[in-house]
Every structure is written in structure tokens, then in C-alpha cells.
N, C-alpha and C. Protein backbone atom coordinates (compact mmCIF):
# COMPACT_ATOMS: atom_id res chain seq x y z
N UNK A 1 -7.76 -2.56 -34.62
CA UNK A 1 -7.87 -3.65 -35.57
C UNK A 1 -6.51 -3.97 -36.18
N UNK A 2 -5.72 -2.87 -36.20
CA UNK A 2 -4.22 -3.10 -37.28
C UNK A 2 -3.80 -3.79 -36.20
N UNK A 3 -3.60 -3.74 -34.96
CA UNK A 3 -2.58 -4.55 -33.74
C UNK A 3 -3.20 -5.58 -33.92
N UNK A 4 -4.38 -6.16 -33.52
CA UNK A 4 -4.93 -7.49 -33.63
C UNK A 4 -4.26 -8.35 -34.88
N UNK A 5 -4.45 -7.48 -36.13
CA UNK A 5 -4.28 -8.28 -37.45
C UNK A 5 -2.42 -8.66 -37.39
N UNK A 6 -1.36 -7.57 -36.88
CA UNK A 6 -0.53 -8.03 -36.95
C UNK A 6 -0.02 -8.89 -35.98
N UNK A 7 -0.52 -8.86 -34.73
CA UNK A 7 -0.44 -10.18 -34.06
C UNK A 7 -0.60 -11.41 -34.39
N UNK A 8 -1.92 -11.44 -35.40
CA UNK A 8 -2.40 -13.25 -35.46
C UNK A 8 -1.71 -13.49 -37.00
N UNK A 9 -1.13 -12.35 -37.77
CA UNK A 9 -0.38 -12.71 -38.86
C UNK A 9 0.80 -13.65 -38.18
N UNK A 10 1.59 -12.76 -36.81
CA UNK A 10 2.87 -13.02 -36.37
C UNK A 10 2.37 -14.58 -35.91
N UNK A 11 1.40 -14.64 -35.37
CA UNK A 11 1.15 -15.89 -34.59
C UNK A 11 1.24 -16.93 -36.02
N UNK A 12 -0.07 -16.76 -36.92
CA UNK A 12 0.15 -17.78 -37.84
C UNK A 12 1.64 -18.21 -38.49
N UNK A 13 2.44 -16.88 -38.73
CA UNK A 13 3.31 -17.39 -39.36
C UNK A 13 4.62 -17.82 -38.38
N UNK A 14 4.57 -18.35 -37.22
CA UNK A 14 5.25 -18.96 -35.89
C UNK A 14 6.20 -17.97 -35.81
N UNK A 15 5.99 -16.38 -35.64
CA UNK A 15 6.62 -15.77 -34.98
C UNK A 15 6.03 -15.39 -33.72
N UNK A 16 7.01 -14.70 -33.22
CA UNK A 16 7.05 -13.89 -31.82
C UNK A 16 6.71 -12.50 -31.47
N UNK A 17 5.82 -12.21 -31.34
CA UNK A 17 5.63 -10.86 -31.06
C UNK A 17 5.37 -9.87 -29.63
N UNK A 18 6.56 -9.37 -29.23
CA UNK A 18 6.33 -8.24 -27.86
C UNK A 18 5.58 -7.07 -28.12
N UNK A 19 4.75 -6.55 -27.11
CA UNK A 19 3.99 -5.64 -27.55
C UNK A 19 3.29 -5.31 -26.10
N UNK A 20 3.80 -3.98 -25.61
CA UNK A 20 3.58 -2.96 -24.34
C UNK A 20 2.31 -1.76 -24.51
N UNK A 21 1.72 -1.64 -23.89
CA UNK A 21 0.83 -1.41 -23.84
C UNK A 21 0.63 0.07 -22.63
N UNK A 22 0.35 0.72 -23.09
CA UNK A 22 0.81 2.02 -22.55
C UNK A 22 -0.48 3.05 -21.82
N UNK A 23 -0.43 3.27 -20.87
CA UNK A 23 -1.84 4.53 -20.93
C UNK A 23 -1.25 5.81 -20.16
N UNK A 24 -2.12 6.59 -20.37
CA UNK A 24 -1.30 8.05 -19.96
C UNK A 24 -2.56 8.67 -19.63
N UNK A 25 -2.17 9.15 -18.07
CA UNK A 25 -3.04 9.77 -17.05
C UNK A 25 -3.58 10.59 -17.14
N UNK A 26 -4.41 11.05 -17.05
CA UNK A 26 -5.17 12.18 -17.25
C UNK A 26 -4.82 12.89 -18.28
N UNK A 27 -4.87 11.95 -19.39
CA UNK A 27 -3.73 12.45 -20.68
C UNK A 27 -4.57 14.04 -20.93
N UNK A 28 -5.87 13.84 -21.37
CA UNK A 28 -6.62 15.23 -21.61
C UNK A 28 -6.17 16.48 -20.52
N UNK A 29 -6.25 16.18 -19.76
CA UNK A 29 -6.08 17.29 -18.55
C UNK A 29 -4.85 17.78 -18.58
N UNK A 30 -3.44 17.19 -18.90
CA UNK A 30 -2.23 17.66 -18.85
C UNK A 30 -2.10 18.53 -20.04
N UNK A 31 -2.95 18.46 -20.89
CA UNK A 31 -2.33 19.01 -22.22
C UNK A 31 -1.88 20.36 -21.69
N UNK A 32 -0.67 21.07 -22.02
CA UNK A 32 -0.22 22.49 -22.12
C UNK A 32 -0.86 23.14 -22.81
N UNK A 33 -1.62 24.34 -22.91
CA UNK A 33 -1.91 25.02 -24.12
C UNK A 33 -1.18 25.54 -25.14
N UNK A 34 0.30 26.13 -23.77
CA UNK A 34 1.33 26.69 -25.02
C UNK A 34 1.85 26.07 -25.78
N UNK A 35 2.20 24.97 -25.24
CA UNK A 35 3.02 23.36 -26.01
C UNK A 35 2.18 23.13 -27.38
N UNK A 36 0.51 23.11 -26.80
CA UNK A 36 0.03 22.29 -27.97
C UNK A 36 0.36 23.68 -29.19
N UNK A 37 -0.23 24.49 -28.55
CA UNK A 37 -0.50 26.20 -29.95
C UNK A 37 0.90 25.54 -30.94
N UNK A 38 2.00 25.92 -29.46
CA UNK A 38 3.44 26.01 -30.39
C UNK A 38 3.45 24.62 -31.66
N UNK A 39 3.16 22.88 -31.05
CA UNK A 39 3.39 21.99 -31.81
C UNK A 39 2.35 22.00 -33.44
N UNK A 40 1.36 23.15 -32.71
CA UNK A 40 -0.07 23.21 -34.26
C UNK A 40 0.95 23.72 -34.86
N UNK A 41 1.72 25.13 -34.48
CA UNK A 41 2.04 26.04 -35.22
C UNK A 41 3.19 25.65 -36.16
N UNK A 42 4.49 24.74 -35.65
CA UNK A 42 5.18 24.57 -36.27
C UNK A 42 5.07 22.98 -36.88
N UNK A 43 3.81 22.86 -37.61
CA UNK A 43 3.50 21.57 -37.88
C UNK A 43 3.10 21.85 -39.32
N UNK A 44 3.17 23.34 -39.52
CA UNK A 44 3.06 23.49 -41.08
C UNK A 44 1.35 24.07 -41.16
N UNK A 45 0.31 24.11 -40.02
CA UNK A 45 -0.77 24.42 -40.45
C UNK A 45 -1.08 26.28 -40.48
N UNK A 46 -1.73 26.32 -41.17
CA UNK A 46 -2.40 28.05 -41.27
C UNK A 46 -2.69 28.75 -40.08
N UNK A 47 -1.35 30.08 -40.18
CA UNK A 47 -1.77 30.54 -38.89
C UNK A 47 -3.19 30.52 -38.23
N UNK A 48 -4.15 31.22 -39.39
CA UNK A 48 -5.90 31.10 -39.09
C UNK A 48 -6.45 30.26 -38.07
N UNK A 49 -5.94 28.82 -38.50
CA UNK A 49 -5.91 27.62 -37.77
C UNK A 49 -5.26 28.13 -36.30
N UNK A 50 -4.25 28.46 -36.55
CA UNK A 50 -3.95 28.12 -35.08
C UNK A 50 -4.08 29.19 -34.06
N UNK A 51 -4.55 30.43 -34.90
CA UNK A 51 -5.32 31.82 -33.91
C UNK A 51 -6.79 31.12 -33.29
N UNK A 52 -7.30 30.56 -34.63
CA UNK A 52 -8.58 30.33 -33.81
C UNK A 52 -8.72 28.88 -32.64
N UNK A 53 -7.79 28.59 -32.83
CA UNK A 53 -7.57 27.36 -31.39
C UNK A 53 -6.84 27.99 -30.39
N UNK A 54 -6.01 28.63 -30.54
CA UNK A 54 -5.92 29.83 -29.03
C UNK A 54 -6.97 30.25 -28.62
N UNK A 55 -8.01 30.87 -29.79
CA UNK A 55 -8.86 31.55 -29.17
C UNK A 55 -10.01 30.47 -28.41
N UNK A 56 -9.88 29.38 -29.10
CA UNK A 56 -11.21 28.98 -28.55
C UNK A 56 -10.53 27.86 -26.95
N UNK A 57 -9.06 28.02 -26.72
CA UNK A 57 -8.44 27.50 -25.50
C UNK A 57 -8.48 28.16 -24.17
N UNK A 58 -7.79 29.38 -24.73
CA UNK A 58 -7.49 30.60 -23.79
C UNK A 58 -8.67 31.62 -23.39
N UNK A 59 -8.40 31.37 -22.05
CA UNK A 59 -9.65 32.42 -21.58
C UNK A 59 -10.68 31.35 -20.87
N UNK A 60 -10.12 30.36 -20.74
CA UNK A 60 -11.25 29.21 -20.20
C UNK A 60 -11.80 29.59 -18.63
N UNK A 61 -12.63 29.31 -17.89
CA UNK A 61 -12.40 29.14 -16.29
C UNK A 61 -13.27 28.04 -16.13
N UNK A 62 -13.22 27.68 -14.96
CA UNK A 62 -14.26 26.48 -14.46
C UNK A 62 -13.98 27.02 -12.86
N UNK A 63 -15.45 26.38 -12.70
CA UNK A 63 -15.68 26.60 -11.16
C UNK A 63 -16.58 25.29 -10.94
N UNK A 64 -16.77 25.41 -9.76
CA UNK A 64 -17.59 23.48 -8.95
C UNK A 64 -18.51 23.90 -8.25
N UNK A 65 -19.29 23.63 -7.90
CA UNK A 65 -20.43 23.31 -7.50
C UNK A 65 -20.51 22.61 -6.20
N UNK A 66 -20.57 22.56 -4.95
CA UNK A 66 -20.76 21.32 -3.89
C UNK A 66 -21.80 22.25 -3.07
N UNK A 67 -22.60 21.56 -2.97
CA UNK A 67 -23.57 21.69 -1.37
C UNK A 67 -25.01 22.90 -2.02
N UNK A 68 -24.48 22.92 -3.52
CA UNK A 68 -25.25 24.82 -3.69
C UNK A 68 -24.30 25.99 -3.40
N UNK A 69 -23.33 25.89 -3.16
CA UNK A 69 -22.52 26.40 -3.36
C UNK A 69 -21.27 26.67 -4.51
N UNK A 70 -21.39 28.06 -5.33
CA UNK A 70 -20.50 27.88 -6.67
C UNK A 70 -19.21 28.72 -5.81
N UNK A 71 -18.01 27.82 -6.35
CA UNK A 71 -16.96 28.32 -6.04
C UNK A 71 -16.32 29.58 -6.85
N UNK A 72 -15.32 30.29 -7.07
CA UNK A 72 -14.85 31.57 -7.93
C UNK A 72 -14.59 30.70 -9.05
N UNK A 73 -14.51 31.60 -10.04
CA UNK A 73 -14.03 30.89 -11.38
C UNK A 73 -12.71 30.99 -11.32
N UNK A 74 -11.85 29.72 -11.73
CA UNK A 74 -10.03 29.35 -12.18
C UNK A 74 -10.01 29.23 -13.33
N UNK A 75 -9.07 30.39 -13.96
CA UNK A 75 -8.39 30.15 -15.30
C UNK A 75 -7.69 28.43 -15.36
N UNK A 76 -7.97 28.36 -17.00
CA UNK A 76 -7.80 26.70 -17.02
C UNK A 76 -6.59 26.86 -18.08
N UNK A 77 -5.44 26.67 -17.66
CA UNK A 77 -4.31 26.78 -18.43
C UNK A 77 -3.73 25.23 -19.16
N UNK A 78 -4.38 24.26 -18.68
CA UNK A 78 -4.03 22.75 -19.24
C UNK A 78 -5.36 22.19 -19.41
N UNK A 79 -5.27 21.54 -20.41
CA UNK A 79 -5.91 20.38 -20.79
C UNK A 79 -7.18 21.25 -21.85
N UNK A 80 -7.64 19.82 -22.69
CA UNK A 80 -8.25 20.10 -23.68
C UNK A 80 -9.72 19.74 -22.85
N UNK A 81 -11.00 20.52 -23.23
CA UNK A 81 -12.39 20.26 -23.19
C UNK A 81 -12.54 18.93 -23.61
N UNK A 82 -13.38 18.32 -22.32
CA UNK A 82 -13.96 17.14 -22.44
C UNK A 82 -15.05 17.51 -22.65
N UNK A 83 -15.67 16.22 -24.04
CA UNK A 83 -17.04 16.35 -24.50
C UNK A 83 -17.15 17.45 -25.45
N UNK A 84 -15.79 17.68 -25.79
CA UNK A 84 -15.78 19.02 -27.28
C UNK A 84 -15.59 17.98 -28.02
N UNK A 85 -15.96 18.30 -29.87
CA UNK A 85 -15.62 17.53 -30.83
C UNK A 85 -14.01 17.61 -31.19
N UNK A 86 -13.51 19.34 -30.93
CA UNK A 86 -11.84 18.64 -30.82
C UNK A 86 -10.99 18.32 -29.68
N UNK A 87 -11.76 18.27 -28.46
CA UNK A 87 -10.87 17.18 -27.47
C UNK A 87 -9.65 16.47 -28.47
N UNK A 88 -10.65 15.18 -28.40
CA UNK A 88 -9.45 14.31 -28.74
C UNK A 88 -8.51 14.82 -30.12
N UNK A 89 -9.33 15.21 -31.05
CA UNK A 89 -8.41 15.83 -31.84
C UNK A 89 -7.22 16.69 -31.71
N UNK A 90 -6.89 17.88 -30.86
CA UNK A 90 -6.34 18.85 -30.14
C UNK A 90 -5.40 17.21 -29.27
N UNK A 91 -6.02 16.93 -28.32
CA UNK A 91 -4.82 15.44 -27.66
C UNK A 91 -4.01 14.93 -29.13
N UNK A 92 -4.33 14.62 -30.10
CA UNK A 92 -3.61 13.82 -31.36
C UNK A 92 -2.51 14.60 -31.86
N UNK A 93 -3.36 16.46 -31.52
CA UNK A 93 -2.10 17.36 -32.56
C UNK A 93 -0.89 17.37 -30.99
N UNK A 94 -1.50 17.45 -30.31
CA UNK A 94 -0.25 17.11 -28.81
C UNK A 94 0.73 16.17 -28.90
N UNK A 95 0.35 14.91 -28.90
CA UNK A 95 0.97 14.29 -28.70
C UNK A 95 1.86 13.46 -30.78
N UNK A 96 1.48 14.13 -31.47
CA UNK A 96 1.79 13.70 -33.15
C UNK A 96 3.12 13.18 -32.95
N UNK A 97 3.62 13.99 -32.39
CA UNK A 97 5.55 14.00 -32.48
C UNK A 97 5.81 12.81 -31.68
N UNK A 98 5.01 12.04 -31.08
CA UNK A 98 5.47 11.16 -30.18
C UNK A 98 6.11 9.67 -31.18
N UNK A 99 5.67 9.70 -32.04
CA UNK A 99 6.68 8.70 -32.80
C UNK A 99 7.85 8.75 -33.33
N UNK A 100 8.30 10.31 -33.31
CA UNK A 100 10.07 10.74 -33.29
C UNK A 100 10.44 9.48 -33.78
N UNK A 101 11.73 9.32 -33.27
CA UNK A 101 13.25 7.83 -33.35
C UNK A 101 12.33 6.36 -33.05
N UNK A 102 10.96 6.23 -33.00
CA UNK A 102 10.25 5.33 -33.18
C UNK A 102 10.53 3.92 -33.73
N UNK A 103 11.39 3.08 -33.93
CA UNK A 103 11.77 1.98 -34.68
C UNK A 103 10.38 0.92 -34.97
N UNK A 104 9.74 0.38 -33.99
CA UNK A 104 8.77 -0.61 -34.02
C UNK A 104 7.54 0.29 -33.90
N UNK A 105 6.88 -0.42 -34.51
CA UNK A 105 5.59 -0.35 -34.40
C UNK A 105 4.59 0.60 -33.50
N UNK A 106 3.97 1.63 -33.38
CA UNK A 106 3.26 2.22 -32.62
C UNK A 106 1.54 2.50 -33.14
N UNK A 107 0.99 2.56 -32.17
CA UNK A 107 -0.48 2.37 -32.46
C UNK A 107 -1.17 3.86 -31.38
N UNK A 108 -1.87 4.43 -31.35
CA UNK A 108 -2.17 5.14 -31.05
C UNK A 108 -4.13 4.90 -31.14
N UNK A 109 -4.80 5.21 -29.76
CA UNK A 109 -6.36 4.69 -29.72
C UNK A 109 -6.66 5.93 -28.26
N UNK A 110 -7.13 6.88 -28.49
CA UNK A 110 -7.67 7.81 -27.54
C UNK A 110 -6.33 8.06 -26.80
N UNK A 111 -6.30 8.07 -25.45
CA UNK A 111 -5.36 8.25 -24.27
C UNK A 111 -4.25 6.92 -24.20
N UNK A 112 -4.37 5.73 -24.99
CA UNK A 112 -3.66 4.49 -24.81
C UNK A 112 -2.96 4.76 -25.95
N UNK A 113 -1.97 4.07 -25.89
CA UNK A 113 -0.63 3.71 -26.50
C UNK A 113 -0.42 2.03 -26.88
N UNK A 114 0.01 2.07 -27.80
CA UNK A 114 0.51 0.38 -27.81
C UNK A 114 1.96 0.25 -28.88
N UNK A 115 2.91 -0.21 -28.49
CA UNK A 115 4.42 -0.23 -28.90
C UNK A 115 4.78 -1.57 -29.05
N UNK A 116 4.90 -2.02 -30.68
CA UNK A 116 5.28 -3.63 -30.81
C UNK A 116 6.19 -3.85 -31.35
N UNK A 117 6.56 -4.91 -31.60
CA UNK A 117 7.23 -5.69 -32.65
C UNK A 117 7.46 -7.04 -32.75
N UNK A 118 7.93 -7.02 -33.57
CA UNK A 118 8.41 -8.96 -33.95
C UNK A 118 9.55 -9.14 -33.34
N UNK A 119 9.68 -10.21 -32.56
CA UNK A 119 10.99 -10.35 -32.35
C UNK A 119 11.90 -11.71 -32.72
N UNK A 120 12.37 -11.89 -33.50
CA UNK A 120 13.32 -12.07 -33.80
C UNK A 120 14.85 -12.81 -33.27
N UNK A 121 15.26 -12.23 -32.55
CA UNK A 121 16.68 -12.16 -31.75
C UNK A 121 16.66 -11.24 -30.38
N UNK A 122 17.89 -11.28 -29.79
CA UNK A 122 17.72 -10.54 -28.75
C UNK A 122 17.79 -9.49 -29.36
N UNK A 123 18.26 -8.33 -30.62
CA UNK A 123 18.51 -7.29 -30.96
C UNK A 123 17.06 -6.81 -31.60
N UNK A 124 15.93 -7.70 -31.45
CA UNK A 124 14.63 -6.61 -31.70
C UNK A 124 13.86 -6.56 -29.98
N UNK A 125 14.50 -7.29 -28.75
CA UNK A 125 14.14 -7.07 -27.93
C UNK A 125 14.91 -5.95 -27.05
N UNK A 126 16.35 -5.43 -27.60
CA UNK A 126 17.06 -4.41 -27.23
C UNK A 126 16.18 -3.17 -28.28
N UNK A 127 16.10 -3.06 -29.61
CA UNK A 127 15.38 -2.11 -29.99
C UNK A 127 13.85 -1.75 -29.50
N UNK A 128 13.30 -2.79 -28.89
CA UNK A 128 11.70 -2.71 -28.32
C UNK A 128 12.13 -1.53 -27.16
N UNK A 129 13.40 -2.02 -26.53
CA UNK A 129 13.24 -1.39 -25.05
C UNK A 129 13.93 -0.17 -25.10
N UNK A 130 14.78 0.15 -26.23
CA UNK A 130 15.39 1.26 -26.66
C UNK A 130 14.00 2.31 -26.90
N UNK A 131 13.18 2.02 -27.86
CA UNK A 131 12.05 2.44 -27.89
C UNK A 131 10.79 2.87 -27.03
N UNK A 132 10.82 2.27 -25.94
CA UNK A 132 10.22 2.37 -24.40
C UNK A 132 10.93 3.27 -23.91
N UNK A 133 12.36 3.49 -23.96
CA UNK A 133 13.46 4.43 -23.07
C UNK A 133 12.95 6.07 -23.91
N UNK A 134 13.12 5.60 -25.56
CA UNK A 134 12.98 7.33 -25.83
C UNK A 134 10.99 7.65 -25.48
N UNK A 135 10.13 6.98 -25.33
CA UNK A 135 9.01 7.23 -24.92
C UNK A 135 8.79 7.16 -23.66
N UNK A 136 9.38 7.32 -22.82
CA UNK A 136 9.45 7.74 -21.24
C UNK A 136 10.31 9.05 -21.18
N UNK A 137 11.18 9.24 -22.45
CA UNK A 137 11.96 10.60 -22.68
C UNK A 137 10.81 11.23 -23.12
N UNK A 138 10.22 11.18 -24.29
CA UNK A 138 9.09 12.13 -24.62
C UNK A 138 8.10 12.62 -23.26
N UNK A 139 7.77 11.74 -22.70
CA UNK A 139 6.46 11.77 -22.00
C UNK A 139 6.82 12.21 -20.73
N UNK A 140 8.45 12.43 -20.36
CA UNK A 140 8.77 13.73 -19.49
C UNK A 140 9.25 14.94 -20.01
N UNK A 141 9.72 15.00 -21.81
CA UNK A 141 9.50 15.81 -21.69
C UNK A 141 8.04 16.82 -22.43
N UNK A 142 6.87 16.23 -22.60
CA UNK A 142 5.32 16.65 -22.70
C UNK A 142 4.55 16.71 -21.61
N UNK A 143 5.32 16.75 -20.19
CA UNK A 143 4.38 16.47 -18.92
C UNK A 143 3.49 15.34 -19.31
N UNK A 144 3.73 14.80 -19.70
CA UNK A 144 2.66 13.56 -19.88
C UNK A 144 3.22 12.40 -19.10
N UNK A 145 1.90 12.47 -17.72
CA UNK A 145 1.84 11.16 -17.32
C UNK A 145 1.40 9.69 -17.49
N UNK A 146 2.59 8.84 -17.26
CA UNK A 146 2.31 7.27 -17.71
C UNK A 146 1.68 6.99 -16.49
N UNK A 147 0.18 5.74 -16.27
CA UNK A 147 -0.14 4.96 -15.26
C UNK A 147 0.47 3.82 -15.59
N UNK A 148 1.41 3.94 -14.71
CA UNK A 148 2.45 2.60 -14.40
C UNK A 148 1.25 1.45 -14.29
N UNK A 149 0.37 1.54 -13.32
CA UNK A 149 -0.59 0.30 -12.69
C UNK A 149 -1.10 -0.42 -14.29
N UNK A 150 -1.56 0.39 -14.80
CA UNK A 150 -2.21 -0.02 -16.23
C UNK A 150 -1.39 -0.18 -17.35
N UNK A 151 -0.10 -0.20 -17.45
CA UNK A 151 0.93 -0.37 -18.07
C UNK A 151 1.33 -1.80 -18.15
N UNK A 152 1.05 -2.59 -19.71
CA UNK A 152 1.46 -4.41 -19.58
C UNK A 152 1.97 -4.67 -20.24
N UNK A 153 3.19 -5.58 -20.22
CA UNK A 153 3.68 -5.96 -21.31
C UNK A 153 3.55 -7.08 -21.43
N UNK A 154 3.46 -8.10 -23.16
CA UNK A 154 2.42 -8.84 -23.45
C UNK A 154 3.65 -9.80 -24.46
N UNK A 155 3.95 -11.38 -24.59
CA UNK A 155 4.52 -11.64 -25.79
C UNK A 155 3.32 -13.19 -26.18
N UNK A 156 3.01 -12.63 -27.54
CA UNK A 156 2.21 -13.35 -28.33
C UNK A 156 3.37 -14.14 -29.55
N UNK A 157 2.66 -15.41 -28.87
CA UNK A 157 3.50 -16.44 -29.46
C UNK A 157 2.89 -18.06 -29.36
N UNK A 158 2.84 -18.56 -30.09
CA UNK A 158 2.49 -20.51 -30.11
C UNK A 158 3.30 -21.44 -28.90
N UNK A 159 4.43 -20.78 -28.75
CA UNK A 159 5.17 -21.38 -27.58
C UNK A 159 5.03 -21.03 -26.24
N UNK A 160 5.01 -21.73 -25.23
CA UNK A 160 4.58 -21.02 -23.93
C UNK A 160 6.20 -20.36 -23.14
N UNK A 161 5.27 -19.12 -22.62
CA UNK A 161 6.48 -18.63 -22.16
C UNK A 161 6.73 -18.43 -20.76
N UNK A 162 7.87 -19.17 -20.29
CA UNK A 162 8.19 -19.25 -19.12
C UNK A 162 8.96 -17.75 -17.95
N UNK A 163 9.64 -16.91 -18.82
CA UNK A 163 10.26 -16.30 -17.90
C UNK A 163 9.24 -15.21 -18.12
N UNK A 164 9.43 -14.27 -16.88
CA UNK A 164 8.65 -12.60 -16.60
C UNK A 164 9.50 -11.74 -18.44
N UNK A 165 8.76 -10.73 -19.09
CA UNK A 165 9.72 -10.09 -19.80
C UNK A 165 10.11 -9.19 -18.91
N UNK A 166 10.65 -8.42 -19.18
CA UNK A 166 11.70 -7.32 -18.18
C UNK A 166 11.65 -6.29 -18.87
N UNK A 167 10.68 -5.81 -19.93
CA UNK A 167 11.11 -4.30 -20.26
C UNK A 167 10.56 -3.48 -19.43
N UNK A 168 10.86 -1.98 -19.67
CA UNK A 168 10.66 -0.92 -18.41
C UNK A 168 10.38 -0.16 -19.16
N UNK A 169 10.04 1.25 -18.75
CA UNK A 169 9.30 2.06 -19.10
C UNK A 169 9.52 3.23 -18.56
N UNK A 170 11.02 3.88 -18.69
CA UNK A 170 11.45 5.28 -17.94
C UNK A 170 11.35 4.62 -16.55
N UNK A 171 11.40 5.88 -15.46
CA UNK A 171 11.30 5.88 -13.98
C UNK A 171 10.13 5.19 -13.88
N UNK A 172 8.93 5.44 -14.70
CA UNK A 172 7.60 5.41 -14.38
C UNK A 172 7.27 4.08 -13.96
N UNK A 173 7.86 3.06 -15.03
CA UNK A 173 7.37 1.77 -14.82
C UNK A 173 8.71 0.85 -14.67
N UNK A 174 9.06 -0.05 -13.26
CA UNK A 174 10.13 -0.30 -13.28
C UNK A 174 9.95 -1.98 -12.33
N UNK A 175 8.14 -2.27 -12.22
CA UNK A 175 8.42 -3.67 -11.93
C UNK A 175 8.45 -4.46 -13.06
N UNK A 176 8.95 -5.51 -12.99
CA UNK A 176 8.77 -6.55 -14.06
C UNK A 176 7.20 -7.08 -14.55
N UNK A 177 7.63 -7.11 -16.02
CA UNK A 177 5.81 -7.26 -16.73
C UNK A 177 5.88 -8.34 -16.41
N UNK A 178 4.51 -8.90 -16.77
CA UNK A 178 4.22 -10.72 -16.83
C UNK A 178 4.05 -10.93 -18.16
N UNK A 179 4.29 -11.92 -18.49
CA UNK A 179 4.53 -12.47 -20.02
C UNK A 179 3.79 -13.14 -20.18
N UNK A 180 2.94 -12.80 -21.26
CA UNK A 180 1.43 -13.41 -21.70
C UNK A 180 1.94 -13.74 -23.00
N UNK A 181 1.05 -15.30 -23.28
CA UNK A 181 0.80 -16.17 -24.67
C UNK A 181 -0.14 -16.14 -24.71
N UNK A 182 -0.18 -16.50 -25.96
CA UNK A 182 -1.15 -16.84 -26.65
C UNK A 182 -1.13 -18.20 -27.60
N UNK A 183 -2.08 -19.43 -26.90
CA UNK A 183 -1.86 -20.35 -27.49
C UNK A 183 -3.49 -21.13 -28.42
């Protein structure tokens, strides 16, 4: 709802607004366990807290099922329980730090991402993409994979816009977006 509202503010008041749109792959499944423990731990919360989320991480296995046949159980060293109540919570304490050197705008909604701003001049479309560069830095270094395919970049504006935008997105995403209005 906050992205929507600051879009149609930007729109009413005849600005320009870029705004990329981000998703990350099997975001649940990559989580590290050690990464996340370490980011609970030095985030200021009670050790208590963060013994009993080791405990309830570590020690996992899963095994599959095909034909009637159960396979051996595999220790599960990544990713958070799907269909637990702290899944996504446990993904949020993962990924918290991801707004670091952040300049514009970031939105955060389950596994998606969304990175905006107003622009202005060419120097809030160099800070947009400065901002894309250190979040392709984060998200190699959190093992966290970007889906390039589902990755768009979007400029909302009253004027129609003719050229492709060109921001990028680390290695991950490196064809040119299409540039969407809104009229």
C-alpha cells in the first residue's frame, strides 16, 4: 500500500518516479542457518532468543516419498520451514541488513523486493542504480538468489516514455528493462 500511495502522490504532483522490482529465488530455501543465528545474534536480541532458534533450526532432516518408497533422511542445513509461523519471520531477521547504504526508497513484501525513487535529474537516476549495484553486492554476498526473468523495471509518470530504462541489477540482471507509464 505505501508503494502504491507514493507513486500516485508522485504522479499527482507531475513527478517522475523509477521503481525496480525485485524477487529472490527460492529466497526461503537459501536461508543459511549460520548466517541467519549469527545476524539474530548480533542484532542486539537475547541470547535465549537466539539458543532457542538454533534449536528449533538445527537438527532438521527431510526425506521424499515417490512410488511408496521413503528415501534416507538429509540433514537440512538451509532454508527456513515452510508453513511454520516463523518462516517468513526468520526470512525478515535474514535478510534486515539488506537496506545498509540504501539511499531510495525500499519496500520489502514476503520474498519480493521493490527499490524506488523520484527522479528528478539524471543524479537520482545514477543514485537509483548505485543502489541496485550495492543490492546485487548484498545478495552475493547472502547467497541470495535474484530471478532475473521476474525482475522489472517500471517509470511512473503523466508523460509517455519513449526510451527502454537501462538499469541493471549486478551480473544477475543485465538485459535492458522496458519502461512502463502510467497515464
Amino acid at each position: 500500500m505505501t508503494v502504491c500511495q507514493d507513486i500516485a502522490k508522485s504522479i499527482d504532483s507531475g513527478d517522475m518516479m523509477d521503481a525496480f522490482v525485485i524477487d529472490f529465488s527460492k529466497a526461503f530455501e537459501l536461508v543459511s542457518h549460520d548466517r541467519l543465528l549469527m545476524k539474530i545474534a548480533i542484532s542486539g536480541v537475547d541470547s535465549r532468543v537466539v539458543a532457542w532458534v538454533r534449536d528449533f533450526l538445527l537438527g532438521r532432516t527431510q526425506r521424499v516419498k515417490v512410488g511408496g518408497q521413503l528415501s534416507v533422511d538429509v540433514r537440512v542445513a538451509f532454508g527456513v520451514p515452510h508453513g511454520s509461523v516463523l518462516g517468513p519471520l526468520l526470512f525478515l531477521a535474514y535478510v534486515n541488513d539488506i537496506w545498509g547504504n540504501i539511499v531510495s526508497t525500499l519496500s520489502l513484501f514476503g520474498d519480493d523486493c521493490v527499490v524506488y525513487r523520484k527522479i528528478i535529474n539524471n543524479e537520482d537516476i545514477e543514485k537509483l542504480q548505485k543502489d541496485l549495484d550495492m543490492l546485487g553486492e548484498w545478495a552475493a554476498e547472502n547467497s541470495v538468489k535474484i530471478n532475473s526473468s521476474k525482475c522489472k523495471a517500471a517509470r511512473f509518470t503523466r508523460t509517455r516514455v519513449k526510451d527502454p530504462l537501462k538499469y541493471t541489477l549486478g551480473d544477475q540482471f543485465r538485459k535492458r528493462a522496458v519502461a512502463n507509464t502510467w497515464e
